[in-house]
Protein backbone atom coordinates (compact mmCIF):
# COMPACT_ATOMS: atom_id res chain seq x y z
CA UNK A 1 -21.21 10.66 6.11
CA UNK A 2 -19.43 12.99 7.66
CA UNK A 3 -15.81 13.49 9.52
CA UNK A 4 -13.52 15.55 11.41
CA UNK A 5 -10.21 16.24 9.83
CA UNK A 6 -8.46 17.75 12.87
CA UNK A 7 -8.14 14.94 14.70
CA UNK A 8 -5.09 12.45 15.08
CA UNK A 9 -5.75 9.55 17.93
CA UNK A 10 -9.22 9.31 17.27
CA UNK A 11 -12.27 9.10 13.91
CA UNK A 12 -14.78 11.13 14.16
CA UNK A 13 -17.92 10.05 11.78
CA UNK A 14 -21.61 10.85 11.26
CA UNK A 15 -24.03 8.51 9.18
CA UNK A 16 -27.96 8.91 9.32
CA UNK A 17 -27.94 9.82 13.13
CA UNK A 18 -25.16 7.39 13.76
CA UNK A 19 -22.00 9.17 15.30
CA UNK A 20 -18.77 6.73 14.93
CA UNK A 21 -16.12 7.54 17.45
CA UNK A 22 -13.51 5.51 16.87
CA UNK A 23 -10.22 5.00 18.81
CA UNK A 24 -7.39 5.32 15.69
CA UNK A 25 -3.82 3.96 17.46
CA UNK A 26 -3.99 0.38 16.23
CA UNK A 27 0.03 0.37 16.37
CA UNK A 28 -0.74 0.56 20.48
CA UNK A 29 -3.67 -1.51 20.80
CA UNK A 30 -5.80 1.76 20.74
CA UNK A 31 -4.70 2.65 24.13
CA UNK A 32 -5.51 6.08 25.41
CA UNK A 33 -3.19 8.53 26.38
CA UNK A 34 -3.98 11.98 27.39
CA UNK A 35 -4.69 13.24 23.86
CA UNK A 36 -7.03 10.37 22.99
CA UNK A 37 -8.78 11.09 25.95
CA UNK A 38 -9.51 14.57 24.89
CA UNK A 39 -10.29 13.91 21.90
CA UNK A 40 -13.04 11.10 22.71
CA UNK A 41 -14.43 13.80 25.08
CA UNK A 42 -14.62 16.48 22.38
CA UNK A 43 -16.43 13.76 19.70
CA UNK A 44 -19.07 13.08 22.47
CA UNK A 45 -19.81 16.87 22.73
CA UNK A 46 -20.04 17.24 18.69
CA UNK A 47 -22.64 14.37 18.89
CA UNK A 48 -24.10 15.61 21.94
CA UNK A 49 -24.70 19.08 20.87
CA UNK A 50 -25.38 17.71 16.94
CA UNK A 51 -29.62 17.59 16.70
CA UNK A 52 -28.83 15.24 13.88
CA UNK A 53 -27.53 12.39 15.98
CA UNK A 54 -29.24 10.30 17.73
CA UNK A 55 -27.05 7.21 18.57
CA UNK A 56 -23.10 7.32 19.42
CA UNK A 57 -20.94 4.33 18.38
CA UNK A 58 -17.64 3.71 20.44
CA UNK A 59 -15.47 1.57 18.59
CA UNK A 60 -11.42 0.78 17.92
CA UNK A 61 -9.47 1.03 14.57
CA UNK A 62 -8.53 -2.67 13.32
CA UNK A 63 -9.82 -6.12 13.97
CA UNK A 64 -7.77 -6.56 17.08
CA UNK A 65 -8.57 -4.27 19.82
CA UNK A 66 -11.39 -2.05 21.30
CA UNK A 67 -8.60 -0.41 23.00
CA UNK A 68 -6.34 -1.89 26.15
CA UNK A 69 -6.61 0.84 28.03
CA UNK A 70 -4.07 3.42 29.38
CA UNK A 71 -1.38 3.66 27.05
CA UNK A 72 1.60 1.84 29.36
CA UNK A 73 4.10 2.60 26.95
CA UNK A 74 3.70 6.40 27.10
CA UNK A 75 3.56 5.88 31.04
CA UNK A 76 6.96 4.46 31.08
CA UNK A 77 8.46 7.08 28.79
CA UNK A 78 7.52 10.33 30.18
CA UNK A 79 5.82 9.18 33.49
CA UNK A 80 2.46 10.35 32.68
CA UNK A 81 0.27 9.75 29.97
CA UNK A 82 1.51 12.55 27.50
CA UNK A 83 0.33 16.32 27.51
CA UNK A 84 -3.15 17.59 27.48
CA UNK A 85 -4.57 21.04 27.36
CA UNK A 86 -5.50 21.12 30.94
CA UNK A 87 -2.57 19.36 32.27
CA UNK A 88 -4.78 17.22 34.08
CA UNK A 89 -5.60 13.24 33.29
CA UNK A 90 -9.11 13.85 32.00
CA UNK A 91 -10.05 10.12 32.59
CA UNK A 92 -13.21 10.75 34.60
CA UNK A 93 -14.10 13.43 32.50
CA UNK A 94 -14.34 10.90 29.56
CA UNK A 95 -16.28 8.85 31.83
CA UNK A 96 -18.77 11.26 33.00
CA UNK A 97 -19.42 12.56 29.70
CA UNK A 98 -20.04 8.66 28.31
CA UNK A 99 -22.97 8.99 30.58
CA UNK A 100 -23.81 12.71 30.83
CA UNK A 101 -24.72 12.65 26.98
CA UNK A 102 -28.15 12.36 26.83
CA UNK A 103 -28.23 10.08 23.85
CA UNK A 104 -27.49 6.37 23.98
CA UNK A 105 -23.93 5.17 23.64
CA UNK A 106 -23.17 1.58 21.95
CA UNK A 107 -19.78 -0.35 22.56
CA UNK A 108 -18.94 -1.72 19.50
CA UNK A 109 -16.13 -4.35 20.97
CA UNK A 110 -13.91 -5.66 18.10
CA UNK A 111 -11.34 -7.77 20.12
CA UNK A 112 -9.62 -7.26 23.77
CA UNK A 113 -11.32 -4.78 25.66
CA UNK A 114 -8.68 -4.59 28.26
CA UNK A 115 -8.15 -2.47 31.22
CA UNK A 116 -9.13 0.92 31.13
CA UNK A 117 -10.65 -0.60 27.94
CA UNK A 118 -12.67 -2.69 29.76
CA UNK A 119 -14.02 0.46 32.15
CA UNK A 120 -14.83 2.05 28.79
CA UNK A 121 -17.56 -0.13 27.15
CA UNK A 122 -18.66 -1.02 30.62
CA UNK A 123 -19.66 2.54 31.01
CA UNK A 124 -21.79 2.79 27.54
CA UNK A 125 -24.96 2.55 27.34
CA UNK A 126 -25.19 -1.17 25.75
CA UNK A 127 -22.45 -3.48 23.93
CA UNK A 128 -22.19 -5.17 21.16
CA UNK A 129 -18.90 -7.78 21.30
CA UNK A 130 -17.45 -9.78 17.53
CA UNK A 131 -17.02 -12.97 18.38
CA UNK A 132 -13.46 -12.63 18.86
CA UNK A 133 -13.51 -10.14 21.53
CA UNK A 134 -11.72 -10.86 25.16
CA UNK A 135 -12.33 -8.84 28.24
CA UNK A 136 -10.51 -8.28 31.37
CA UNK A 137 -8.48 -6.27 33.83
CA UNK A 138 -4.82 -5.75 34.39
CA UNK A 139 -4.34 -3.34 37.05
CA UNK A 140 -2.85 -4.77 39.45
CA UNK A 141 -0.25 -6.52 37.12
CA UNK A 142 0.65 -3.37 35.78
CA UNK A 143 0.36 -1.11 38.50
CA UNK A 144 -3.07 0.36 38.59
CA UNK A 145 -6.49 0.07 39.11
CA UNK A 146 -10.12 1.57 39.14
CA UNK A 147 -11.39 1.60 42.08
CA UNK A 148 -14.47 3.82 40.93
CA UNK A 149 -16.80 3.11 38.07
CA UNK A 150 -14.69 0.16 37.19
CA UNK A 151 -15.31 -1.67 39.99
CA UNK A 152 -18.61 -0.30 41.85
CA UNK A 153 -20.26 -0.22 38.43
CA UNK A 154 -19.21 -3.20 37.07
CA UNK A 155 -20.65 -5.09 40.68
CA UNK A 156 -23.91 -3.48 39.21
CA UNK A 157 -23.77 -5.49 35.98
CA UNK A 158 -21.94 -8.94 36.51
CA UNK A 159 -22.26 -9.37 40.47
CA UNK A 160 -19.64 -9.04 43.21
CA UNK A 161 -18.47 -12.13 43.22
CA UNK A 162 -17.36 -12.24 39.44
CA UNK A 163 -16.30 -8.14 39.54
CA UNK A 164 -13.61 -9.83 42.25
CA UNK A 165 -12.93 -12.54 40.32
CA UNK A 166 -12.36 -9.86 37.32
CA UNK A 167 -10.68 -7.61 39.23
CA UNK A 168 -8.30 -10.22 41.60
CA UNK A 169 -7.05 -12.87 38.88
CA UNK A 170 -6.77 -10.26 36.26
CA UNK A 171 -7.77 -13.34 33.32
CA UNK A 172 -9.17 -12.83 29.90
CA UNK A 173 -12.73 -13.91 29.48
CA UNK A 174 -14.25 -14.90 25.64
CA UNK A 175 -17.16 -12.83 24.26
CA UNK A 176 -19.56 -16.05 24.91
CA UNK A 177 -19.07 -15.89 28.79
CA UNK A 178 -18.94 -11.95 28.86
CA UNK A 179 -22.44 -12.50 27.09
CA UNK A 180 -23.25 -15.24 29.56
CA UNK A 181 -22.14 -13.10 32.82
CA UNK A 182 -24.50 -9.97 31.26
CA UNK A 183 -21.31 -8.05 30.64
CA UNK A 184 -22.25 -7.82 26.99
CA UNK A 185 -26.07 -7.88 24.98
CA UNK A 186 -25.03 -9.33 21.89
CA UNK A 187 -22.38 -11.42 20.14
CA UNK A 188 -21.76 -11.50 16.55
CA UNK A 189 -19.51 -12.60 13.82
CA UNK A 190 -16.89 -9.44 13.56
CA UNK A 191 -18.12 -8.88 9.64
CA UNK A 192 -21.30 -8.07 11.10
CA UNK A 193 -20.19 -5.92 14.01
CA UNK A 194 -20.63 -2.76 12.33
CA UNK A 195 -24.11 -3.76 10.66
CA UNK A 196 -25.22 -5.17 14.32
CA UNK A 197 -24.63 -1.63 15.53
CA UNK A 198 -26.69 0.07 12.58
CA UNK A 199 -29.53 -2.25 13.26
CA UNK A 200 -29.37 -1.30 17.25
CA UNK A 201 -29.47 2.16 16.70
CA UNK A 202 -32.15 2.48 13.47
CA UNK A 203 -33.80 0.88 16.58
CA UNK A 204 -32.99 3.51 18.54
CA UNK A 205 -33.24 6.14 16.43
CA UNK A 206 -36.96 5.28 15.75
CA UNK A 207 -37.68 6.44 19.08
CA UNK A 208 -39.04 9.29 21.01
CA UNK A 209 -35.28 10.78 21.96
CA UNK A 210 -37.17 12.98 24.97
CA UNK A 211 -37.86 9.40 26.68
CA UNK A 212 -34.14 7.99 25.61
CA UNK A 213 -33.06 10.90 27.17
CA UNK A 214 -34.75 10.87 30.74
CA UNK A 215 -34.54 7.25 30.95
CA UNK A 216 -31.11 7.30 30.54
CA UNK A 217 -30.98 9.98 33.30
CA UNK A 218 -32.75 7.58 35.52
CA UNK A 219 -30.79 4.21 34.89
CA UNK A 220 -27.74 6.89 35.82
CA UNK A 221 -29.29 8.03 38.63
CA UNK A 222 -29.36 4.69 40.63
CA UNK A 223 -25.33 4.35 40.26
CA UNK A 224 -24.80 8.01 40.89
CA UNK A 225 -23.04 7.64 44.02
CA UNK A 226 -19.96 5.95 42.18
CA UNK A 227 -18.90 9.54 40.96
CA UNK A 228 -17.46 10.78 44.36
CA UNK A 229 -15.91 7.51 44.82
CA UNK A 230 -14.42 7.37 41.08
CA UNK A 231 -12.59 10.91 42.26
CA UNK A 232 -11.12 9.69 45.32
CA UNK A 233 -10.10 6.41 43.65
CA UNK A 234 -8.18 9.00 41.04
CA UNK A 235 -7.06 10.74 43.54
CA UNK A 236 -5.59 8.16 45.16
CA UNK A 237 -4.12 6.61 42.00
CA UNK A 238 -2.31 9.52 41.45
CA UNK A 239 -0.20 8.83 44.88
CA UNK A 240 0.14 5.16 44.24
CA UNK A 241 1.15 5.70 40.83
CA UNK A 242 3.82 7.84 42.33
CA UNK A 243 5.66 4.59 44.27
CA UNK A 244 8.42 2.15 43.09
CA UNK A 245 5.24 -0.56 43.57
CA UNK A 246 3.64 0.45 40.88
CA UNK A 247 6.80 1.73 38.67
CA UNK A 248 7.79 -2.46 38.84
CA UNK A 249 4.31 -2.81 37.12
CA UNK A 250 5.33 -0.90 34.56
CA UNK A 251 8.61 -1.86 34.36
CA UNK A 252 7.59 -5.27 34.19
CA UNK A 253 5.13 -4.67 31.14
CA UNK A 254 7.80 -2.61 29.14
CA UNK A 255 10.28 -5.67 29.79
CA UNK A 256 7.46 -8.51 29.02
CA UNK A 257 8.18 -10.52 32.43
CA UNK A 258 5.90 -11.35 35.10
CA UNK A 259 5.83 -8.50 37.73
CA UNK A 260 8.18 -8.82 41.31
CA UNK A 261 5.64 -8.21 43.93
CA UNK A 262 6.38 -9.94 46.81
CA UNK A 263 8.60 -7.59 48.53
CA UNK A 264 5.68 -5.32 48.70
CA UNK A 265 3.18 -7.21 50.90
């Protein structure tokens, strides 16, 4: 097994074609902010570009969280979501590198996959939820939303009347009916998360990679579209982002009270 000492919000692991990327900020949840998100980018390239990897494993530190998404906490504090190298929010360059790799990418969901947590496993390949994972959106409690990927895609996979229902109510849903809606492919005890994962990809890893490869092409093809839309969505977050709306989102997260929206209809 191998690592990657030069990180700090994120694990970087390789075991027997296996690469582990897993989100390290348990303290927060394993929410992103701007330096997770590069750093997730930069572990998909290593594994992309590694010939001895076959499989990539997303997964969050602890027994609590995948990760709950954009890290709220850093977006009250400085406004943003902390510095990156760019200066740019690189979220849909995480996402378009989840499904540019040409390798398969498991979710390995151990507990609330949440938000922009929720648009991350949604966007791998396949997942595999412990039994005491809980997914669901928060958006537009918090001021935000996806309207890209998180919401085109996940039509694709659970139908448009339950991405709405996802999406409107903003509820947590058990690992059972995320299983049940087709949001997830397998449930398991959380001990045998990990293992789960190892079986899937030996699985995987057995064969022909050329075929993984341009079949996972093709399954991305068919949702292509989503991309342009994803950037306009961003772009348009960006402005909303900007307005005393969404700031009583936030505020109302940081102060654990339920958001004052009416004055904004």
């Amino acid at each position: 097994m191998t690592g990657q000492p030069d990180l700090t919000d994120v694990v970087y692991e390789v075991d027997d074609g296996l690469a582990w990327i897993t989100i390290n900020r348990p303290e927060r949840y394993n929410a992103f902010r701007n330096r997770t998100i590069e750093e997730i980018v930069d572990c998909v390239k290593r594994a992309w570009a590694d010939p001895s990897v076959g499989v990539l494993a997303l997964t969050g530190a602890g027994d609590k969280a995948f990760s709950s998404g954009g890290d709220v906490k850093q977006r009250q504090l400085t406004g943003d979501y902390g510095p990156s190298r760019s200066g740019l929010f690189e979220l849909e360059s995480m996402h378009r590198v989840l499904r540019d790799v040409p390798k398969p990418v498991i979710a390995a969901v151990n507990g609330l996959a949440i938000g922009g947590g929720h648009v991350l496993h949604l966007l791998c390949d396949l997942t595999i939820a412990s039994d005491n994972a809980r997914f669901g959106q928060v958006g537009p409690n918090v001021g935000s939303f996806d309207a890209g990927f998180g919401t085109a895609y996940l039509v694709r996979v659970v139908g448009e009347k339950r991405a709405r229902q996802i999406w409107y109510l903003c509820e947590q849903y058990d690992a059972h009916t995320a299983l049940d809606w087709g949001l997830v492919n397998a449930v398991v005890p959380l001990a045998e998360l990990r293992p789960e994962v190892r079986r899937w990809a030996d699985g995987m890893l057995s064969k022909s990679p050329t075929a993984l490869k341009v079949l996972k092409h093709s399954f991305n093809a068919a949702s292509e579209a989503i991309a342009g839309r994803a950037q306009l969505a961003l772009d348009t977050l960006d402005l909303y982002m900007a307005t005393d709306e969404a700031g009583e989102g936030v505020a109302a997260f940081t102060e654990r009270r339920p958001p004052r929206f009416s004055g904004y209809r």
